[in-house]
N, C-alpha and C. Protein backbone atom coordinates (compact mmCIF):
# COMPACT_ATOMS: atom_id res chain seq x y z
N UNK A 1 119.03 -68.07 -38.72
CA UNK A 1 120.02 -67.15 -39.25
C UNK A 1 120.61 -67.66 -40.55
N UNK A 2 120.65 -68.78 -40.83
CA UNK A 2 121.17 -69.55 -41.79
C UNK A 2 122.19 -70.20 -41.34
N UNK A 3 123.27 -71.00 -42.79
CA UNK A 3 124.18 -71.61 -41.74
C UNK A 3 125.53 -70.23 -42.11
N UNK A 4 126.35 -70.24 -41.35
CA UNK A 4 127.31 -69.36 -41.81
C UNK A 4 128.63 -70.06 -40.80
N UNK A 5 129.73 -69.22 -41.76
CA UNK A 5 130.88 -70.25 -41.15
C UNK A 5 131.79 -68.95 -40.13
N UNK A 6 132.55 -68.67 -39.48
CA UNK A 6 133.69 -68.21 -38.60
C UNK A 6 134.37 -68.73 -38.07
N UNK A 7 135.74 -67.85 -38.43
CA UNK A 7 136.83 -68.12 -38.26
C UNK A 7 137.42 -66.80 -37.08
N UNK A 8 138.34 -67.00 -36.00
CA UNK A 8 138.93 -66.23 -35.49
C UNK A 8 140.87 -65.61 -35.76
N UNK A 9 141.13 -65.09 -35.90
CA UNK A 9 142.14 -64.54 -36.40
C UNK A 9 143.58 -64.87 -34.78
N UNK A 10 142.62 -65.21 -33.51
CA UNK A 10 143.26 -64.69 -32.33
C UNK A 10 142.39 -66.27 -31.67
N UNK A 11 143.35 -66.46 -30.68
CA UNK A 11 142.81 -66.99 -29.58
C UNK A 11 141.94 -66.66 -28.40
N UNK A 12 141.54 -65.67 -28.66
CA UNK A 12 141.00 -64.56 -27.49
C UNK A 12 139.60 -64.64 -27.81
N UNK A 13 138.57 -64.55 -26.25
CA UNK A 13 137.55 -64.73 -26.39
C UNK A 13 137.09 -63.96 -27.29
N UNK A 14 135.81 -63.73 -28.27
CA UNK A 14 135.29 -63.52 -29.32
C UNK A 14 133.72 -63.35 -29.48
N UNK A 15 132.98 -62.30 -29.31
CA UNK A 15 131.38 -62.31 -29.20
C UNK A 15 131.18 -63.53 -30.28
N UNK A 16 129.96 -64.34 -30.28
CA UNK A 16 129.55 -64.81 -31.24
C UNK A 16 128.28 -64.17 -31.51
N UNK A 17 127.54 -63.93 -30.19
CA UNK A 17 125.62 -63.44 -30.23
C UNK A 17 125.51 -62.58 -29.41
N UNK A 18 125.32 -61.23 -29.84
CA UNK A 18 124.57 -60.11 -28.13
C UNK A 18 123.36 -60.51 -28.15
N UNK A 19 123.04 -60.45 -26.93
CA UNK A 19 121.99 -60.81 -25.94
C UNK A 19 120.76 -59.75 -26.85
N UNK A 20 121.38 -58.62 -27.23
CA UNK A 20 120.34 -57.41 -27.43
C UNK A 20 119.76 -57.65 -28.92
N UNK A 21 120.48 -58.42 -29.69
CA UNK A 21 119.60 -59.00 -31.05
C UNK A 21 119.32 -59.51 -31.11
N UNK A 22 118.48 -60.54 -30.31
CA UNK A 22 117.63 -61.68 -29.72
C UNK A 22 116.37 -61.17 -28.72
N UNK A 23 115.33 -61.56 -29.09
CA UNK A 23 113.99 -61.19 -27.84
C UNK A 23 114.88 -62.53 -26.54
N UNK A 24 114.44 -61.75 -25.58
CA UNK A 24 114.85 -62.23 -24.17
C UNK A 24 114.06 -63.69 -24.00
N UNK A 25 114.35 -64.65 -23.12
CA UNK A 25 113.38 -65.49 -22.60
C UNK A 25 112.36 -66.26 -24.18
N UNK A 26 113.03 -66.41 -24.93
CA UNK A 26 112.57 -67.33 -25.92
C UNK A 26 113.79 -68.35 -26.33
N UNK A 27 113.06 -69.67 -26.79
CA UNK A 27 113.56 -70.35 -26.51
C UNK A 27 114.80 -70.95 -27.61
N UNK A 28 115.85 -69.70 -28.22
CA UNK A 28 116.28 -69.81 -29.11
C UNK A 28 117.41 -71.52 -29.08
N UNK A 29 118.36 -71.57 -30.43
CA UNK A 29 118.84 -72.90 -30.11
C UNK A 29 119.80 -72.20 -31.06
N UNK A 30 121.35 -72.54 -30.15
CA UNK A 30 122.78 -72.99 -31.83
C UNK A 30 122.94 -74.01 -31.88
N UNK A 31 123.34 -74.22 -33.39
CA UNK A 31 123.92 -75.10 -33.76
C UNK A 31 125.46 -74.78 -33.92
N UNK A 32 126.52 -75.19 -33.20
CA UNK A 32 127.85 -75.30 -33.50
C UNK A 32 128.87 -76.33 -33.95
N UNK A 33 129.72 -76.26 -34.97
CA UNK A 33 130.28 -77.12 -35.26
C UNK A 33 131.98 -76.61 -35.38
N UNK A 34 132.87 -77.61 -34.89
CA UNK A 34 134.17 -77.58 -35.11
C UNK A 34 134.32 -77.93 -36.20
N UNK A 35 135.08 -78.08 -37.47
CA UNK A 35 135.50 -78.24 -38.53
C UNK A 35 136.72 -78.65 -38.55
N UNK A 36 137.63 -78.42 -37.69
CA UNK A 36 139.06 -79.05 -38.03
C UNK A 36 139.12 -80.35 -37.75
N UNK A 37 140.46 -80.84 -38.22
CA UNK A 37 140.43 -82.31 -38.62
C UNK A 37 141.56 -82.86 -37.40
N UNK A 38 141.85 -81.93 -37.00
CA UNK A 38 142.48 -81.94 -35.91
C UNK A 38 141.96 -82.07 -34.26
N UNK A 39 142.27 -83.05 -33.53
CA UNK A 39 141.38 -83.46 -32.55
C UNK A 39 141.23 -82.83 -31.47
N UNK A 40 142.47 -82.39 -31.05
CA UNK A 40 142.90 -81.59 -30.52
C UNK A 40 142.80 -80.01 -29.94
N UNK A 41 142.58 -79.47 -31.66
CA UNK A 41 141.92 -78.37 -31.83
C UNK A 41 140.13 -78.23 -30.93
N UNK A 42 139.93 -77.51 -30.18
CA UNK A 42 138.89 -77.12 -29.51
C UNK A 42 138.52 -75.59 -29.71
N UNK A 43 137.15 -75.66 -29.37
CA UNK A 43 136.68 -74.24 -28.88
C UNK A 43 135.93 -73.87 -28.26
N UNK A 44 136.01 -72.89 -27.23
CA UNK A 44 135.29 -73.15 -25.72
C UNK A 44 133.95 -72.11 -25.70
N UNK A 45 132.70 -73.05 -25.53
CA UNK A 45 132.23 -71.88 -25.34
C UNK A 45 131.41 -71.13 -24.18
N UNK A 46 131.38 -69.77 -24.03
CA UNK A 46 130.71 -69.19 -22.66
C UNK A 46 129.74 -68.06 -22.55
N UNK A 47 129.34 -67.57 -21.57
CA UNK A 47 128.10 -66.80 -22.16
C UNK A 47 128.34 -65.88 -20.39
N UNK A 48 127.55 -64.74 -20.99
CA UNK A 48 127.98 -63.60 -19.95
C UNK A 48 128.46 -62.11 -20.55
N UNK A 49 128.79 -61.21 -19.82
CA UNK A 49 129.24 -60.18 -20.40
C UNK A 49 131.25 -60.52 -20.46
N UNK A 50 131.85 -59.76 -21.85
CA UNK A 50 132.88 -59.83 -21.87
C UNK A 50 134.08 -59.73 -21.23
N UNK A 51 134.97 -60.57 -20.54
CA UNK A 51 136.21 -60.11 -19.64
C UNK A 51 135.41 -61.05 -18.31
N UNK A 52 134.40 -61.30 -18.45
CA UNK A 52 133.67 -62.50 -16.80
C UNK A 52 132.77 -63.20 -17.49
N UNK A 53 132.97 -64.25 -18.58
CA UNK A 53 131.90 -64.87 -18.78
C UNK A 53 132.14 -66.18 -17.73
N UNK A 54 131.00 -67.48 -18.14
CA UNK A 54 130.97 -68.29 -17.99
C UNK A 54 131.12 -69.98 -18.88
N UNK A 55 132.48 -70.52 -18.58
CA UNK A 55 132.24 -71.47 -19.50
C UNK A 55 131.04 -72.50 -19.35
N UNK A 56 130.12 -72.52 -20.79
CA UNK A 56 129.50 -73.80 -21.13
C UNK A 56 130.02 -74.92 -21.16
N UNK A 57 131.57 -74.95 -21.78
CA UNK A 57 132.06 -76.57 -22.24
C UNK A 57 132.75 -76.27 -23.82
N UNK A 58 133.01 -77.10 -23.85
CA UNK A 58 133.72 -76.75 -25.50
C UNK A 58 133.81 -78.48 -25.81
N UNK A 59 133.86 -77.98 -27.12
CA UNK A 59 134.04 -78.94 -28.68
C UNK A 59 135.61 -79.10 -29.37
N UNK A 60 135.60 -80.61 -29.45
CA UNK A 60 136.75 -80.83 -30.20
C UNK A 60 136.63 -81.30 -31.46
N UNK A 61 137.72 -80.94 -32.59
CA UNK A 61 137.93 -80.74 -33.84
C UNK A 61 136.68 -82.35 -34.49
N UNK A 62 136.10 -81.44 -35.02
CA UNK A 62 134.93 -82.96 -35.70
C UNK A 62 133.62 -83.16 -35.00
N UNK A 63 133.73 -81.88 -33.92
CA UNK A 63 132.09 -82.46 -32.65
C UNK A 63 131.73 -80.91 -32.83
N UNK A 64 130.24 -81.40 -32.79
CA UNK A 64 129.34 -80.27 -33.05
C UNK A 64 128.36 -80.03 -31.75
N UNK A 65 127.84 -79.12 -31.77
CA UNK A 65 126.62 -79.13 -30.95
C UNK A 65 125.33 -78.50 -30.34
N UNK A 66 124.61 -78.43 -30.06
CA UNK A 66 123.43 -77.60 -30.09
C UNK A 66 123.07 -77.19 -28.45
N UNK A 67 123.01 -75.78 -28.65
CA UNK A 67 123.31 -75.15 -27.40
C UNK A 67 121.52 -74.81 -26.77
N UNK A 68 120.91 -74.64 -26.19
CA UNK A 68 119.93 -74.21 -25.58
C UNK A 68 120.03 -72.53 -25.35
N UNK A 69 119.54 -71.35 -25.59
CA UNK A 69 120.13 -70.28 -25.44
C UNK A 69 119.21 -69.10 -25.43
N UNK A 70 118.55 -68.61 -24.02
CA UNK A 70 117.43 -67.45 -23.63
C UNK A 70 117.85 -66.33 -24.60
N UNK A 71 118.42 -65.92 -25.16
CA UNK A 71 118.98 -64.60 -25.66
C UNK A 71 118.70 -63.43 -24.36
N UNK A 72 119.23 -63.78 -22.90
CA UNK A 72 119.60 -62.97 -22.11
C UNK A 72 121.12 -62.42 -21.81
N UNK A 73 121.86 -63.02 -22.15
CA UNK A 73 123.09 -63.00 -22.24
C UNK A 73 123.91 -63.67 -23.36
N UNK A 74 124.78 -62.95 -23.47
CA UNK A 74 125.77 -62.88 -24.74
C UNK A 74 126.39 -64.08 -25.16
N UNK A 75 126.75 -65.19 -26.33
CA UNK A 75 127.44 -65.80 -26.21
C UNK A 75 128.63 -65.75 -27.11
N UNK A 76 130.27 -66.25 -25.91
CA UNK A 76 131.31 -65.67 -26.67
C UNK A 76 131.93 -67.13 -27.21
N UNK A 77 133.06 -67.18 -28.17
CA UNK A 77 133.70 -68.29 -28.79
C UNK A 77 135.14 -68.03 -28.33
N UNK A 78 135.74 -69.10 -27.65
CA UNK A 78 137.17 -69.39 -27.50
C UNK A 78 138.07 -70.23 -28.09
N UNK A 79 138.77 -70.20 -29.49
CA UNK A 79 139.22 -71.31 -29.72
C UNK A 79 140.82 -71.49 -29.52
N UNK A 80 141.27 -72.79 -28.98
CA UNK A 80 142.36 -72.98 -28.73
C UNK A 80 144.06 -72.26 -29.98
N UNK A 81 143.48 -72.71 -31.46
CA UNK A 81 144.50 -71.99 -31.95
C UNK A 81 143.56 -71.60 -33.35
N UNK A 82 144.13 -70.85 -34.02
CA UNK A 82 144.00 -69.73 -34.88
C UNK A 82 143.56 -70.25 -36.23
N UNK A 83 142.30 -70.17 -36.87
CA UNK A 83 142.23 -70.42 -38.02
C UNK A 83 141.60 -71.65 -38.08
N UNK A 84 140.86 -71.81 -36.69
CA UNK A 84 139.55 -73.34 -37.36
C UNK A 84 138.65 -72.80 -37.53
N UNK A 85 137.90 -73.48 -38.51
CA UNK A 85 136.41 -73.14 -39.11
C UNK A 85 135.34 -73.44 -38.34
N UNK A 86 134.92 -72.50 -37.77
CA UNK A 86 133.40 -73.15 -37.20
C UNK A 86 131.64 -73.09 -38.27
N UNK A 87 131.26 -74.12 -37.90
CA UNK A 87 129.87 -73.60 -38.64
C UNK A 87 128.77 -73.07 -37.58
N UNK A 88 128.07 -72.65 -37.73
CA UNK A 88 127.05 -72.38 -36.69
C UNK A 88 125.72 -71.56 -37.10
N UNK A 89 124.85 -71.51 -36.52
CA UNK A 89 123.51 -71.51 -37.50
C UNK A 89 122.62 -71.03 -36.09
N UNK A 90 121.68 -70.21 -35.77
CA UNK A 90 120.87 -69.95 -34.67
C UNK A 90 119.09 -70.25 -35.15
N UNK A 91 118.94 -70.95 -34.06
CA UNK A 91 116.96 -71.05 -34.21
C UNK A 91 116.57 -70.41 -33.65
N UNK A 92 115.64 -69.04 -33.82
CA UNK A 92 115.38 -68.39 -33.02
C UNK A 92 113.50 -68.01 -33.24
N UNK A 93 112.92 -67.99 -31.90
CA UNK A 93 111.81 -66.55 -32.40
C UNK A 93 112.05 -65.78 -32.65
């Protein structure tokens, strides 16, 4: 996808990827990164349909990481407070 950066305006969970712009069952990959300098600062992430996902785990301010990801289900972004930069980048078929 390239690399591209987002930011959330809200603390509230947040689509990052639908499931439906991805072929199913291939073996796509993110790359995510926290950007704040702040340690504290986290962002959680989970996958599922919206309002019942499931948390993966989350990243704190300076930790990045690379997710494993079927493009069967959606993945959403939670971050603790308002206005950290994430980078993130998808490998996909």
């Amino acid at each position: 996808t390239g690399l591209a950066r987002y930011s959330a305006a809200s603390t509230s969970e947040t689509k990052l990827l639908e499931a439906g712009d991805y072929d199913d069952n291939k073996p796509h990959k993110l790359y995510l990164k926290n950007t704040s300098t702040t340690r504290t600062h986290y962002v959680n992430i989970s996958i599922g349909t919206s309002g019942s996902t499931v948390d993966l785990g989350r990243i704190y301010g300076g930790e990045w990481c690379l997710v494993p990801w079927d493009g069967t289900e959606d993945l959403h972004l939670t971050q603790s407070a308002t206005g950290i930069i994430n980078e993130w980048m998808l490998f996909y078929e």
